[in-house]
C-alpha atoms as a PDB file:
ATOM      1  CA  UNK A   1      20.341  -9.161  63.066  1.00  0.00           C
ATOM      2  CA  UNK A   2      19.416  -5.820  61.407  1.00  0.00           C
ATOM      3  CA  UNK A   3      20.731  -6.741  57.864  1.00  0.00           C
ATOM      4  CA  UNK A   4      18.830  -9.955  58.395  1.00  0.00           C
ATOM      5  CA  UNK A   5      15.379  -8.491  58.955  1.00  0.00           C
ATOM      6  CA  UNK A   6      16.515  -5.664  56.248  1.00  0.00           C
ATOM      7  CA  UNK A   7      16.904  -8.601  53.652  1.00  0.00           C
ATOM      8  CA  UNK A   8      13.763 -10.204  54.704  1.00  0.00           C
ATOM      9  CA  UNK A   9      11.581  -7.288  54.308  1.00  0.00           C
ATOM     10  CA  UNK A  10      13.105  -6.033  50.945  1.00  0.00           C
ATOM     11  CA  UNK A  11      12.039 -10.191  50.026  1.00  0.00           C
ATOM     12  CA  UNK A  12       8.468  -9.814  51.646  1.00  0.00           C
ATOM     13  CA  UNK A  13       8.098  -5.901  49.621  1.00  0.00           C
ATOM     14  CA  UNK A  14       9.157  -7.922  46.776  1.00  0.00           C
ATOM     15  CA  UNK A  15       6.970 -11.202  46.745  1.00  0.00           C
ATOM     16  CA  UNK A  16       3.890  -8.660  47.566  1.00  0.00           C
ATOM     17  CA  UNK A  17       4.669  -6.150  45.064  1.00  0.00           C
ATOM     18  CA  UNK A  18       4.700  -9.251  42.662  1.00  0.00           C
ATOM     19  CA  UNK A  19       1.307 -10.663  44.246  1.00  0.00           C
ATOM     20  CA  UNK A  20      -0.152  -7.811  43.938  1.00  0.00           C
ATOM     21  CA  UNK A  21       0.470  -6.754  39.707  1.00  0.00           C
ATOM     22  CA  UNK A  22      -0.814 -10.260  39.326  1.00  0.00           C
ATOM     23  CA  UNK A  23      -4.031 -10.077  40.987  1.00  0.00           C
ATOM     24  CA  UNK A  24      -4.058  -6.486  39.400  1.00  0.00           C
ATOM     25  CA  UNK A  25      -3.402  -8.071  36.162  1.00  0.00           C
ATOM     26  CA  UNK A  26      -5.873 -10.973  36.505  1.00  0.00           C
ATOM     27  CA  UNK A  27      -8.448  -8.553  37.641  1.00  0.00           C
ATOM     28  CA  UNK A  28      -8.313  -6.188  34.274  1.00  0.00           C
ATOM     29  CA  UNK A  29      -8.348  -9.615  32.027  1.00  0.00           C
ATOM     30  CA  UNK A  30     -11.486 -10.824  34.125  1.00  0.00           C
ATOM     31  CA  UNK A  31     -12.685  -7.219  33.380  1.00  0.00           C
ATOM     32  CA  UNK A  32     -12.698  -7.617  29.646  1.00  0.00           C
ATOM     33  CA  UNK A  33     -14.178 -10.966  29.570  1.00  0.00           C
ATOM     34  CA  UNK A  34     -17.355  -9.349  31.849  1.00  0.00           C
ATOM     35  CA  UNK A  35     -17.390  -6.827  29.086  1.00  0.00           C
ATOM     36  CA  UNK A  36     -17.008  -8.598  26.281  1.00  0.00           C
ATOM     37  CA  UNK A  37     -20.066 -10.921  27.755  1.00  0.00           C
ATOM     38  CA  UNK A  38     -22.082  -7.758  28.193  1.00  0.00           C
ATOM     39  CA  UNK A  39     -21.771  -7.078  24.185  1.00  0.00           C
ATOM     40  CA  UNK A  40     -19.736  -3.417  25.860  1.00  0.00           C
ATOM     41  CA  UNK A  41     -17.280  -3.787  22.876  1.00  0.00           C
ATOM     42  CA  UNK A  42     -15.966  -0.186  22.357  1.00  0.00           C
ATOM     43  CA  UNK A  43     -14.758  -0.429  26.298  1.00  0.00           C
ATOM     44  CA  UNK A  44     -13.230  -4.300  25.485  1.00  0.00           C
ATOM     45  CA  UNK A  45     -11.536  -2.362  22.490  1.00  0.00           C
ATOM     46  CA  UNK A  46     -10.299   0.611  24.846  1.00  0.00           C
ATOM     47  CA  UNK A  47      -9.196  -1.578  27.698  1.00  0.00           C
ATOM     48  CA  UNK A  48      -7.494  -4.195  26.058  1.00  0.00           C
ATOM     49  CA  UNK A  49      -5.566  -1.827  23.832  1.00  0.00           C
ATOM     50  CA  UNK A  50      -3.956   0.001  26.808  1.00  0.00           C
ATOM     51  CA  UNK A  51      -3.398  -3.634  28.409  1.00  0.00           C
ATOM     52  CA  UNK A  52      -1.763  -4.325  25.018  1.00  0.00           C
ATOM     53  CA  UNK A  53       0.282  -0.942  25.573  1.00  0.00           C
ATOM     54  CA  UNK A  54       1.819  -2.031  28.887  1.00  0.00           C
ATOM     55  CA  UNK A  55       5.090  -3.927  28.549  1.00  0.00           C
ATOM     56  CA  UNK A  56       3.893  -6.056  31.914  1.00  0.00           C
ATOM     57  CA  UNK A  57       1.396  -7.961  29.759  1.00  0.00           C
ATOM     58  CA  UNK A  58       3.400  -8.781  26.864  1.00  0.00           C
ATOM     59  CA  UNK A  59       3.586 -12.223  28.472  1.00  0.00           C
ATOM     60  CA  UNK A  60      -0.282 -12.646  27.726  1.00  0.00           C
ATOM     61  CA  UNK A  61      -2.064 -13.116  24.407  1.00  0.00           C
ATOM     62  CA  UNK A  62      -5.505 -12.621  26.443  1.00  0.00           C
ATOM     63  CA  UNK A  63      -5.618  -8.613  25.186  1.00  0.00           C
ATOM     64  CA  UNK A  64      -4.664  -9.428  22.201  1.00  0.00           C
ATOM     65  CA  UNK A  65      -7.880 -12.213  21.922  1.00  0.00           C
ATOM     66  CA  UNK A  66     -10.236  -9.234  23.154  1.00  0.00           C
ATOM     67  CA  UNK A  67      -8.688  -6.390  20.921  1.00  0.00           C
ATOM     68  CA  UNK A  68      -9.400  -8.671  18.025  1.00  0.00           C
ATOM     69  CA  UNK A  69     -13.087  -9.870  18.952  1.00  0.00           C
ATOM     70  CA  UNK A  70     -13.975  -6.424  19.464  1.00  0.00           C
ATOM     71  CA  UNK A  71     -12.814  -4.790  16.762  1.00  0.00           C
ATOM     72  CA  UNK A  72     -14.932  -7.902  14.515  1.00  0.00           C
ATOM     73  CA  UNK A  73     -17.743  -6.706  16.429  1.00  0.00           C
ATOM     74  CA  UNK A  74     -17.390  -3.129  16.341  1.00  0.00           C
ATOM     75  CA  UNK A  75     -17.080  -2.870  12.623  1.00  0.00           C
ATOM     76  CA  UNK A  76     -20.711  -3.883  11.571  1.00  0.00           C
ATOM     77  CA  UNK A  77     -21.208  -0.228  13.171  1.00  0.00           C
ATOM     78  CA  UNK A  78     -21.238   2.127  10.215  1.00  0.00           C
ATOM     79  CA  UNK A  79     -20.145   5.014  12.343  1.00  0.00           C
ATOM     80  CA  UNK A  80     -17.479   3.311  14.066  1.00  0.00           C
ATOM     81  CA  UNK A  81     -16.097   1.364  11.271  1.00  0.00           C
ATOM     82  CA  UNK A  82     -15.995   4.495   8.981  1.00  0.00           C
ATOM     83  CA  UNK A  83     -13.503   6.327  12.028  1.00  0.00           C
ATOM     84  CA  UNK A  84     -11.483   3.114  12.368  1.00  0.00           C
ATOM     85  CA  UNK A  85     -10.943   2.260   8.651  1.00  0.00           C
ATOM     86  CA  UNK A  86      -7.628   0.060   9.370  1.00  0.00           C
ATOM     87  CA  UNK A  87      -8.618  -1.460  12.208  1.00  0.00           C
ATOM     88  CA  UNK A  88     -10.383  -4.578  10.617  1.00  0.00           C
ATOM     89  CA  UNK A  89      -7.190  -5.823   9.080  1.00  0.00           C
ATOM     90  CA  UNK A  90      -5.484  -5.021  12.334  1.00  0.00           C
ATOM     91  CA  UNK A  91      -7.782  -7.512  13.593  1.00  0.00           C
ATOM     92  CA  UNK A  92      -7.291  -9.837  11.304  1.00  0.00           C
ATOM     93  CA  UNK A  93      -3.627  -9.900  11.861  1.00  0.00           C
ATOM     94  CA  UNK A  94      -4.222 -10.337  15.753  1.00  0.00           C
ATOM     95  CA  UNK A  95      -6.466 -13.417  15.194  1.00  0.00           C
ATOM     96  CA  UNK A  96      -3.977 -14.963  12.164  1.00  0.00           C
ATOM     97  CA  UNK A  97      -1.006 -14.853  15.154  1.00  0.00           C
ATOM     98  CA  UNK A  98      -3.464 -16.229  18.248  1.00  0.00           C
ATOM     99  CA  UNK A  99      -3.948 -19.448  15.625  1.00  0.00           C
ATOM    100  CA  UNK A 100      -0.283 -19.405  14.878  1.00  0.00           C
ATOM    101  CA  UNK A 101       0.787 -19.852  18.768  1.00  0.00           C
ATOM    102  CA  UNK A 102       0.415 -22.441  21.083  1.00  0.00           C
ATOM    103  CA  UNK A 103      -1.327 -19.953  23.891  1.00  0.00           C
ATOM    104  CA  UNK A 104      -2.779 -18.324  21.198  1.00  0.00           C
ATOM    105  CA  UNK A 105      -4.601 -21.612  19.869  1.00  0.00           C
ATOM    106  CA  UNK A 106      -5.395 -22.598  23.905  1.00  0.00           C
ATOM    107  CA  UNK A 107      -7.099 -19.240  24.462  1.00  0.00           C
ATOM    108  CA  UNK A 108      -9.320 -19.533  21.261  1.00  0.00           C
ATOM    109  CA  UNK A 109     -10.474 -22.791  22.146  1.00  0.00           C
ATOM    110  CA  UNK A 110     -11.086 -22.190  26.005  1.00  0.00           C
ATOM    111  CA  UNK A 111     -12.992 -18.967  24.381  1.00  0.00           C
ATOM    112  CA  UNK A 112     -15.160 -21.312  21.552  1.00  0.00           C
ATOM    113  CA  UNK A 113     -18.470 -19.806  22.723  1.00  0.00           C
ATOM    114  CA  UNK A 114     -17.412 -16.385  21.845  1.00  0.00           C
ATOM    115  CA  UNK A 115     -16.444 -17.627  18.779  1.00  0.00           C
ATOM    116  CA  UNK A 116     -19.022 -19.665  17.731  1.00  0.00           C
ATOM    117  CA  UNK A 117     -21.507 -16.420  18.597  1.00  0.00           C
ATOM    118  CA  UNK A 118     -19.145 -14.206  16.319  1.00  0.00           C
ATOM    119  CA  UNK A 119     -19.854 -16.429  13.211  1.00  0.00           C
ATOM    120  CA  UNK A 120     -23.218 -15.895  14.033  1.00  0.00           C
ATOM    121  CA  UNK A 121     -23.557 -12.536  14.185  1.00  0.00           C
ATOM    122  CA  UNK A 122     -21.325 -12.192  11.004  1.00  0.00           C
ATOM    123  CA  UNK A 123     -23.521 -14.352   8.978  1.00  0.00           C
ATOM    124  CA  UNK A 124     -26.233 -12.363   9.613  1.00  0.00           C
ATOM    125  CA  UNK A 125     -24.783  -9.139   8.952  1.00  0.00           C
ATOM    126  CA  UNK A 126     -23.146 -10.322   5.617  1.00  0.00           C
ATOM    127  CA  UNK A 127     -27.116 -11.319   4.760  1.00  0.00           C
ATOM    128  CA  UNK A 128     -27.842  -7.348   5.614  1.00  0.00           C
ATOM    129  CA  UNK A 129     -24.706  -6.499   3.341  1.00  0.00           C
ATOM    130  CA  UNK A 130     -26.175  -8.148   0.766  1.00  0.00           C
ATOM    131  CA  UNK A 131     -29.363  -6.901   0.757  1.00  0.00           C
ATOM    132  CA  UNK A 132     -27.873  -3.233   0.740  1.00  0.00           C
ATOM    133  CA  UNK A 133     -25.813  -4.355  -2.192  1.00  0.00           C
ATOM    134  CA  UNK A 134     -22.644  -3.554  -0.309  1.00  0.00           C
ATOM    135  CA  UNK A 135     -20.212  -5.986  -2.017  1.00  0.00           C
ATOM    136  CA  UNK A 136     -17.469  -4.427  -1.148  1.00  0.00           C
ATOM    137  CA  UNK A 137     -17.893  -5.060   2.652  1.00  0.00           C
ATOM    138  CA  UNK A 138     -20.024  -8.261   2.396  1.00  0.00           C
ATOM    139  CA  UNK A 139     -16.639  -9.684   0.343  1.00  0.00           C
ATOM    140  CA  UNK A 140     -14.666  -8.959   3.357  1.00  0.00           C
ATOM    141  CA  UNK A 141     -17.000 -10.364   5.709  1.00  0.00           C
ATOM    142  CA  UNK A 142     -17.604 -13.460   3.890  1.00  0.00           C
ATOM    143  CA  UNK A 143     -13.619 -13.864   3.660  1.00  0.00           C
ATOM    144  CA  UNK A 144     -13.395 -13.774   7.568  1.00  0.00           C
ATOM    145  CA  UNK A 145     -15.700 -16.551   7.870  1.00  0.00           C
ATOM    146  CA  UNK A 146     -14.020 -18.766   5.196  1.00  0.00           C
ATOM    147  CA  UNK A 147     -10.667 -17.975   6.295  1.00  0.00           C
ATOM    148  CA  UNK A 148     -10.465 -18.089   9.854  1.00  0.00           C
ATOM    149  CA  UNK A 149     -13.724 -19.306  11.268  1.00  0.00           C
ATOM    150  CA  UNK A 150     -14.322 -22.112   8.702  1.00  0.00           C
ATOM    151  CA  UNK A 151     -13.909 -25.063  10.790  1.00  0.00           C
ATOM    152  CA  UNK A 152     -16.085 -23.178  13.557  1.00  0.00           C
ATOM    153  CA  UNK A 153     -19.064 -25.445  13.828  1.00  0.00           C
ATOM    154  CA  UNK A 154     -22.313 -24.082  14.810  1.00  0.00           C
ATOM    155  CA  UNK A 155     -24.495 -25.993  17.277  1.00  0.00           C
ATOM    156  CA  UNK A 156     -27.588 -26.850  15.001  1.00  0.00           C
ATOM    157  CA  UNK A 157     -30.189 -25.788  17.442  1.00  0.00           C
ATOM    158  CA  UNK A 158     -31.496 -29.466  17.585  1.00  0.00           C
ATOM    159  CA  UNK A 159     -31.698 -29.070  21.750  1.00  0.00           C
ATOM    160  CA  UNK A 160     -34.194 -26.278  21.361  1.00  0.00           C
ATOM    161  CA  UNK A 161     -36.141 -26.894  18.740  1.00  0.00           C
ATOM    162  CA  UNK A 162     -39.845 -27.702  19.801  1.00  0.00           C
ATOM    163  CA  UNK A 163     -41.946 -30.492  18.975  1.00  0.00           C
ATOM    164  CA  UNK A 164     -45.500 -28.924  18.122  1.00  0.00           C
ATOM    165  CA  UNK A 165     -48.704 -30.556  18.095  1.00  0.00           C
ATOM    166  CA  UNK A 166     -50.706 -29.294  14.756  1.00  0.00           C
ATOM    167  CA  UNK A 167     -54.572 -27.722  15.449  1.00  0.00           C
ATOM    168  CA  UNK A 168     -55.424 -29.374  12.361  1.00  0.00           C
ATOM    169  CA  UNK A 169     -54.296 -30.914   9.718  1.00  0.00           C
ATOM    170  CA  UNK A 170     -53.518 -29.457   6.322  1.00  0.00           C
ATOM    171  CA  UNK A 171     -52.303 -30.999   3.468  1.00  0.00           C
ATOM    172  CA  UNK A 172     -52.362 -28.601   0.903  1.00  0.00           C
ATOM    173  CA  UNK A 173     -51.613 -24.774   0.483  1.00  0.00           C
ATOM    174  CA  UNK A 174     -55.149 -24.332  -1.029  1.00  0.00           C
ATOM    175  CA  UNK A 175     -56.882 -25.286   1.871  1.00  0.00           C
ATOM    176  CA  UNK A 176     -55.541 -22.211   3.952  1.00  0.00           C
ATOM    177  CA  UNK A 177     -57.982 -19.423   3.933  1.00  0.00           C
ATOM    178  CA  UNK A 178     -55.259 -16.624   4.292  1.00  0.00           C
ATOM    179  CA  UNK A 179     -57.213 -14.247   6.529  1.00  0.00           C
ATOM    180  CA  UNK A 180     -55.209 -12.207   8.421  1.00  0.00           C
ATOM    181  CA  UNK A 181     -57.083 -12.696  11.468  1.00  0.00           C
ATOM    182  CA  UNK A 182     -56.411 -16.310  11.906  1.00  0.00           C
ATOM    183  CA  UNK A 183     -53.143 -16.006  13.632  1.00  0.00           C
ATOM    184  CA  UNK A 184     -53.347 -20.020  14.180  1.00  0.00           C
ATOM    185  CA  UNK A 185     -53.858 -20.418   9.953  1.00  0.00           C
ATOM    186  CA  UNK A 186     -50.545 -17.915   9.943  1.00  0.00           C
ATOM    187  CA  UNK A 187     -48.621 -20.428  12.053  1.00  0.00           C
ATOM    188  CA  UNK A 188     -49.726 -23.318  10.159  1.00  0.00           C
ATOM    189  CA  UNK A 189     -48.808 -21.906   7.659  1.00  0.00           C
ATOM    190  CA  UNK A 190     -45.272 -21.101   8.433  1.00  0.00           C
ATOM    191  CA  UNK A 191     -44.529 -24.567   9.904  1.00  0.00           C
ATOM    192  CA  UNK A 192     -45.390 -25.998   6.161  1.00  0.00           C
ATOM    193  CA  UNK A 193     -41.692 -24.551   5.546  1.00  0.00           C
ATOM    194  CA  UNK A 194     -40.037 -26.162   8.594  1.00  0.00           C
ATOM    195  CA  UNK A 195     -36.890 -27.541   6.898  1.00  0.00           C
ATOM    196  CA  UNK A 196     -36.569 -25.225   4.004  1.00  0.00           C
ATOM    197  CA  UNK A 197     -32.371 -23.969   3.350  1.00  0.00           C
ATOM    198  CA  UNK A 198     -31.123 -21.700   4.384  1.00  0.00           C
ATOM    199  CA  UNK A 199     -30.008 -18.985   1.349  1.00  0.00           C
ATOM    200  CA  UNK A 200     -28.478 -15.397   1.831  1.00  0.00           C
ATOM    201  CA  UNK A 201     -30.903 -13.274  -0.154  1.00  0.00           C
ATOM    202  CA  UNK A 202     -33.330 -16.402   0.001  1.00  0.00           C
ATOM    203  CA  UNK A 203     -37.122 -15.243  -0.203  1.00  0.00           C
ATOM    204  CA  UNK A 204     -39.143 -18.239  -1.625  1.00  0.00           C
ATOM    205  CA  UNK A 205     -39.204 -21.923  -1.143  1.00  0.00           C
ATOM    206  CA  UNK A 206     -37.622 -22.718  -4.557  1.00  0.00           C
ATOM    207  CA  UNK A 207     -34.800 -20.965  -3.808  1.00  0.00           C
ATOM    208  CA  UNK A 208     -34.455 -21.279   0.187  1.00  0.00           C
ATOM    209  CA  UNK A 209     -35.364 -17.918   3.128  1.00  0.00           C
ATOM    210  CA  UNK A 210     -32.955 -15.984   5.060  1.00  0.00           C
ATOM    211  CA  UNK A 211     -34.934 -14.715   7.989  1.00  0.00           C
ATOM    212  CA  UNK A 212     -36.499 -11.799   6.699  1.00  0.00           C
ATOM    213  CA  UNK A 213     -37.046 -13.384   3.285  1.00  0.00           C
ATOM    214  CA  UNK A 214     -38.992 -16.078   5.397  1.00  0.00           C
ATOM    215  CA  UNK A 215     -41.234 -13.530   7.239  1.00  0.00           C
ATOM    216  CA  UNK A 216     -42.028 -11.625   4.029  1.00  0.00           C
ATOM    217  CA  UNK A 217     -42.722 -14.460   1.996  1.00  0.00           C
ATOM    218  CA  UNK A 218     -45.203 -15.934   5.117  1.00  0.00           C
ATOM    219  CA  UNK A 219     -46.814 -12.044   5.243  1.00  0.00           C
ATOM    220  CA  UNK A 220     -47.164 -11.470   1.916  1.00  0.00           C
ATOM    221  CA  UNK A 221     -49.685 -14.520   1.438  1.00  0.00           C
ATOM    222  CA  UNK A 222     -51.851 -12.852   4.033  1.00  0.00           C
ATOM    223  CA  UNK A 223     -51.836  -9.178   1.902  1.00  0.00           C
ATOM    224  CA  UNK A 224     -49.492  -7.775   4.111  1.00  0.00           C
ATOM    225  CA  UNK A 225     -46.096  -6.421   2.656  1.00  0.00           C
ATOM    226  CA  UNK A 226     -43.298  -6.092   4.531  1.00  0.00           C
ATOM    227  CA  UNK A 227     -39.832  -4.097   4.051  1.00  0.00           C
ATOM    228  CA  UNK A 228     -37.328  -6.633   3.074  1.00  0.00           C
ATOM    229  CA  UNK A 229     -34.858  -6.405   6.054  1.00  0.00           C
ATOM    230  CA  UNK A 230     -35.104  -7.212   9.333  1.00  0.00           C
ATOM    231  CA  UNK A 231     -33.952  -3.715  10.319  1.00  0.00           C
ATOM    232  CA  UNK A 232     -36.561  -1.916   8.708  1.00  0.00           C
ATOM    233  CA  UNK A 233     -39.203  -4.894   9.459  1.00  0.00           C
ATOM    234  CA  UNK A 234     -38.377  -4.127  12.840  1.00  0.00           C
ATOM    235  CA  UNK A 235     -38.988  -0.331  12.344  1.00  0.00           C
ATOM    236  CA  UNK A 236     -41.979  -0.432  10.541  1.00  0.00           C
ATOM    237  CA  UNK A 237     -43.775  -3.176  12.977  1.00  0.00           C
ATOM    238  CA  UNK A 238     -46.318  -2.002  15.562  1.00  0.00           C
ATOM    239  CA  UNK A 239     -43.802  -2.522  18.905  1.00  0.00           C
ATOM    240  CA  UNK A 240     -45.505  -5.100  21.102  1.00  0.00           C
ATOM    241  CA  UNK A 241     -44.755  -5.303  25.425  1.00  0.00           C
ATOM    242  CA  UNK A 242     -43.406  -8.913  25.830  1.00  0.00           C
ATOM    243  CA  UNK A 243     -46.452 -10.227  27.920  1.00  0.00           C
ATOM    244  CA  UNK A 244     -48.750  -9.401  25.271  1.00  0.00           C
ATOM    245  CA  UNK A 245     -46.943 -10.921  22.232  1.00  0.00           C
ATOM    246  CA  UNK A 246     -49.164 -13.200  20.322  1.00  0.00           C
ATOM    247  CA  UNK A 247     -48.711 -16.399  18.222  1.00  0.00           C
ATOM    248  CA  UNK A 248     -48.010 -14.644  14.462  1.00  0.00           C
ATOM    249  CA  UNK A 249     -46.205 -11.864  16.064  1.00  0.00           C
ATOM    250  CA  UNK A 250     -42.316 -10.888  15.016  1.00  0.00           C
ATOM    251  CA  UNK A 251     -39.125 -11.190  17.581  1.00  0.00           C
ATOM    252  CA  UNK A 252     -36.093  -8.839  16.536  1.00  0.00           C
ATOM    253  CA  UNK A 253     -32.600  -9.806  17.666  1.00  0.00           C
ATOM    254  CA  UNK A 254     -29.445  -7.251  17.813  1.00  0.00           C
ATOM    255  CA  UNK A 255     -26.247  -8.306  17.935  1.00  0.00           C
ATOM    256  CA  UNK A 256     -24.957  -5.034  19.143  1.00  0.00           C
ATOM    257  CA  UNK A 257     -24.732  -2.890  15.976  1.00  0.00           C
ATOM    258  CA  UNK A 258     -28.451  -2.644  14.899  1.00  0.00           C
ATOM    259  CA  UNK A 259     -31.361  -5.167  14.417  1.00  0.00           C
ATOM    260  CA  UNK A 260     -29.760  -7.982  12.579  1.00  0.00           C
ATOM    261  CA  UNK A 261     -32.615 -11.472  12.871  1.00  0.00           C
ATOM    262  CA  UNK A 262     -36.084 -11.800  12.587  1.00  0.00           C
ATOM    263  CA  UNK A 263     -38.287 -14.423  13.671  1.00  0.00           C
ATOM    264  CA  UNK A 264     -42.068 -15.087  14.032  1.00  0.00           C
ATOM    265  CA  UNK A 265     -43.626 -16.135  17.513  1.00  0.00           C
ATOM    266  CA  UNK A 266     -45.443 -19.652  17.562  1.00  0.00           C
ATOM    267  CA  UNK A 267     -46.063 -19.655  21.114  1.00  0.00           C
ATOM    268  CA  UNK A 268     -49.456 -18.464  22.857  1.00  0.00           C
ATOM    269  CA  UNK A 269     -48.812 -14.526  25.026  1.00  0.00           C
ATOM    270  CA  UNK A 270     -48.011 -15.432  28.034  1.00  0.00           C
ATOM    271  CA  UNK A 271     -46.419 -18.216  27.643  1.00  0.00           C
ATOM    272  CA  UNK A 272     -42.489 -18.152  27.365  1.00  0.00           C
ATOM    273  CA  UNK A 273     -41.124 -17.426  23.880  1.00  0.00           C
ATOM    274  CA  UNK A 274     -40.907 -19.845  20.984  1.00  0.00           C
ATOM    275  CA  UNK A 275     -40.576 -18.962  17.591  1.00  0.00           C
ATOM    276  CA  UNK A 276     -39.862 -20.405  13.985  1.00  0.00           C
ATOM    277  CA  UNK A 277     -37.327 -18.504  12.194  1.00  0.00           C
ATOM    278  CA  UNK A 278     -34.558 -19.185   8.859  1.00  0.00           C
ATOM    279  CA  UNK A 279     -31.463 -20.046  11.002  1.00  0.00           C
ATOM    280  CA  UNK A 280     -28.260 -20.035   8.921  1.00  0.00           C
ATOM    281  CA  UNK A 281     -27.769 -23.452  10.073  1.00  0.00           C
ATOM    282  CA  UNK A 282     -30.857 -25.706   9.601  1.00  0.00           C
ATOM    283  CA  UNK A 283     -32.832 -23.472   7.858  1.00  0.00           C
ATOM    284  CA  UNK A 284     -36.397 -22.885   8.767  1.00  0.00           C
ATOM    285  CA  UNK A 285     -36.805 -24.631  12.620  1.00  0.00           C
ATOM    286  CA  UNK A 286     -38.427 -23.789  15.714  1.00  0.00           C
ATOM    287  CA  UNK A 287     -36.750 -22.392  18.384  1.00  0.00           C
ATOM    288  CA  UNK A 288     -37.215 -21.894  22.360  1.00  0.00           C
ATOM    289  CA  UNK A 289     -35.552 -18.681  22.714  1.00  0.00           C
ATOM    290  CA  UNK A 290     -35.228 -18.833  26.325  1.00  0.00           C
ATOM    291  CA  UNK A 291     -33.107 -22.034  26.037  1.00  0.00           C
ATOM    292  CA  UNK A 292     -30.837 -20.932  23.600  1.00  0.00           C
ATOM    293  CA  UNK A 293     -28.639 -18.627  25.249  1.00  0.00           C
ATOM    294  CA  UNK A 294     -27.391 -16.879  22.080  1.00  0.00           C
ATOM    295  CA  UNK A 295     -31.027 -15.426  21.298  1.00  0.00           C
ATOM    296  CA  UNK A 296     -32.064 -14.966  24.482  1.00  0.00           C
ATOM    297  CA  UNK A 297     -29.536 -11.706  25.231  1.00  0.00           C
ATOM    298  CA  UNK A 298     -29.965 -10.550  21.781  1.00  0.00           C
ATOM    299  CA  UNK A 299     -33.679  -9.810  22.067  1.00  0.00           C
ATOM    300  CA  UNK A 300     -34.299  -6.578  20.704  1.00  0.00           C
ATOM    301  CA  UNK A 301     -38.043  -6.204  21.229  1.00  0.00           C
ATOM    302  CA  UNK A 302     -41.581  -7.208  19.643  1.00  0.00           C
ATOM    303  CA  UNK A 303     -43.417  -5.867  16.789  1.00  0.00           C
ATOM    304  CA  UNK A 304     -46.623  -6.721  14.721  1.00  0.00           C
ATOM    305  CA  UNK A 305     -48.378  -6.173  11.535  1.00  0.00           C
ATOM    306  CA  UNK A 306     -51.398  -8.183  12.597  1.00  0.00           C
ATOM    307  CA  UNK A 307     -54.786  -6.415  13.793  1.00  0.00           C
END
């Protein structure tokens, strides 16, 4: 009787001891996910190093997936990167064995929003690369995206992109007045570009806008120069509170390591916020950033160089 209830609580001891690493287990990978979806990358990269560290997990490729997003993340910070100099082609490594395994392929397509944002964010940085001449970096960055996110497909925007009535017609670029003032003419004057391609370094029709060369090129006709990138576009604006944006004004997006996208507001203040922009994958469109939900949590803030 005694060794009987011995054995059976040594079992139950057992079965709860293994209960409970799982749920403690499950709980840290639901942990980095949160992170990861609150852009806290330098705490994915801690966590999911010392989950990486722990013989328990070695049945998992889920800290592995984490330890290589955030590391792609983390290096278009100039601080961080120049402290972690190896850990980019660690990275690499980590992502070239997720697509080499079965789990490792079923976690990167269960994770394909993630992904999807990451080519995002690194097309726009290797635009800023460019523009700081940095061909060094910008090589490597364009080399991620052709080798492993190639066949990553980016959603064209065609679900937010607005329909806009036109105040009045105008057929040809001499007909706009180019006063400063007329925040409508501005506007008008923008959407003449709608459908323009998209070009790294891009600044003129001719030759296609990235998103700053889009808002410089629109400014410029009005008098109004403006710094080339959207970083320093962003610096040198007037900040603007989001209630009292106004149609003409510019939107700044960060992806987590500085101001990174640039696009100028269509929509009247108040009203929620649309705005026509270069994207890197239709070119010059409208967008409703609150129904895209890749803009909409990269919002940096407002700014103006409008009276």
């Amino acid at each position: 009787m005694k060794k009987t209830f011995f054995n059976y609580l040594v079992v139950t001891l057992i079965i709860f001891c293994i209960s409970e690493g799982a749920y403690s287990q499950t709980s840290a990978f639901n942990k980095l996910e949160l992170y990861y979806s609150q852009g806290l990358y330098k705490k994915v990269y801690k966590q999911s190093g010392k989950l990486m560290d722990n013989p328990e997990n070695d049945h998992s490729l889920i800290p592995t997936y984490y330890r290589a997003m955030s590391i792609f993340n983390l290096s278009g910070n100039k601080k961080w990167n120049k402290s972690n100099e190896n850990s980019l082609n660690d990275a690499i490594e980590m992502y070239e064995k997720l697509q080499s395994l079965k789990e490792g392929r079923e976690i990167l397509e269960s994770h394909k929003e993630d992904i999807i944002a990451l080519k995002q964010d690194l097309l726009s940085r290797l635009e800023n690369l460019k523009h700081d001449g940095n061909k060094t970096e910008s090589d490597l960055v364009a080399s991620i995206i052709n080798n492993y996110l190639k066949n990553i497909e980016i959603p064209t925007e065609s679900t937010t992109i607005v329909t806009k009535p036109k105040e009045k017609a105008i057929e040809t670029i001499e007909e706009f007045t180019f006063s400063a003032k007329n925040r409508d003419e501005i506007v008008l004057f923008a959407e003449k570009y709608i459908g323009t391609p998209y070009t790294v370094a891009g600044t003129s029709p001719s030759t296609g806008f990235d998103c700053s060369g889009f808002t410089s090129y629109i400014m410029n006709a009005y008098k109004i120069e403006l710094p080339r990138r959207s970083a320093d576009q962003y610096t040198s604006a007037k900040k603007v509170k989001e209630n009292k944006v106004k149609k003409g004004d510019l939107v700044f997006f960060d992806s987590g390591n500085g101001v990174n996208h640039v696009g100028m507001i269509i929509s009247e203040q108040g009203q929620p916020p649309v705005m026509i922009h270069a994207s890197t994958t239709k070119g010059v469109i409208i967008t409703d950033i609150n129904s895209s939900d890749y803009w909409k949590k990269r919002i940096k803030g407002y700014g103006t160089y409008l009276e």
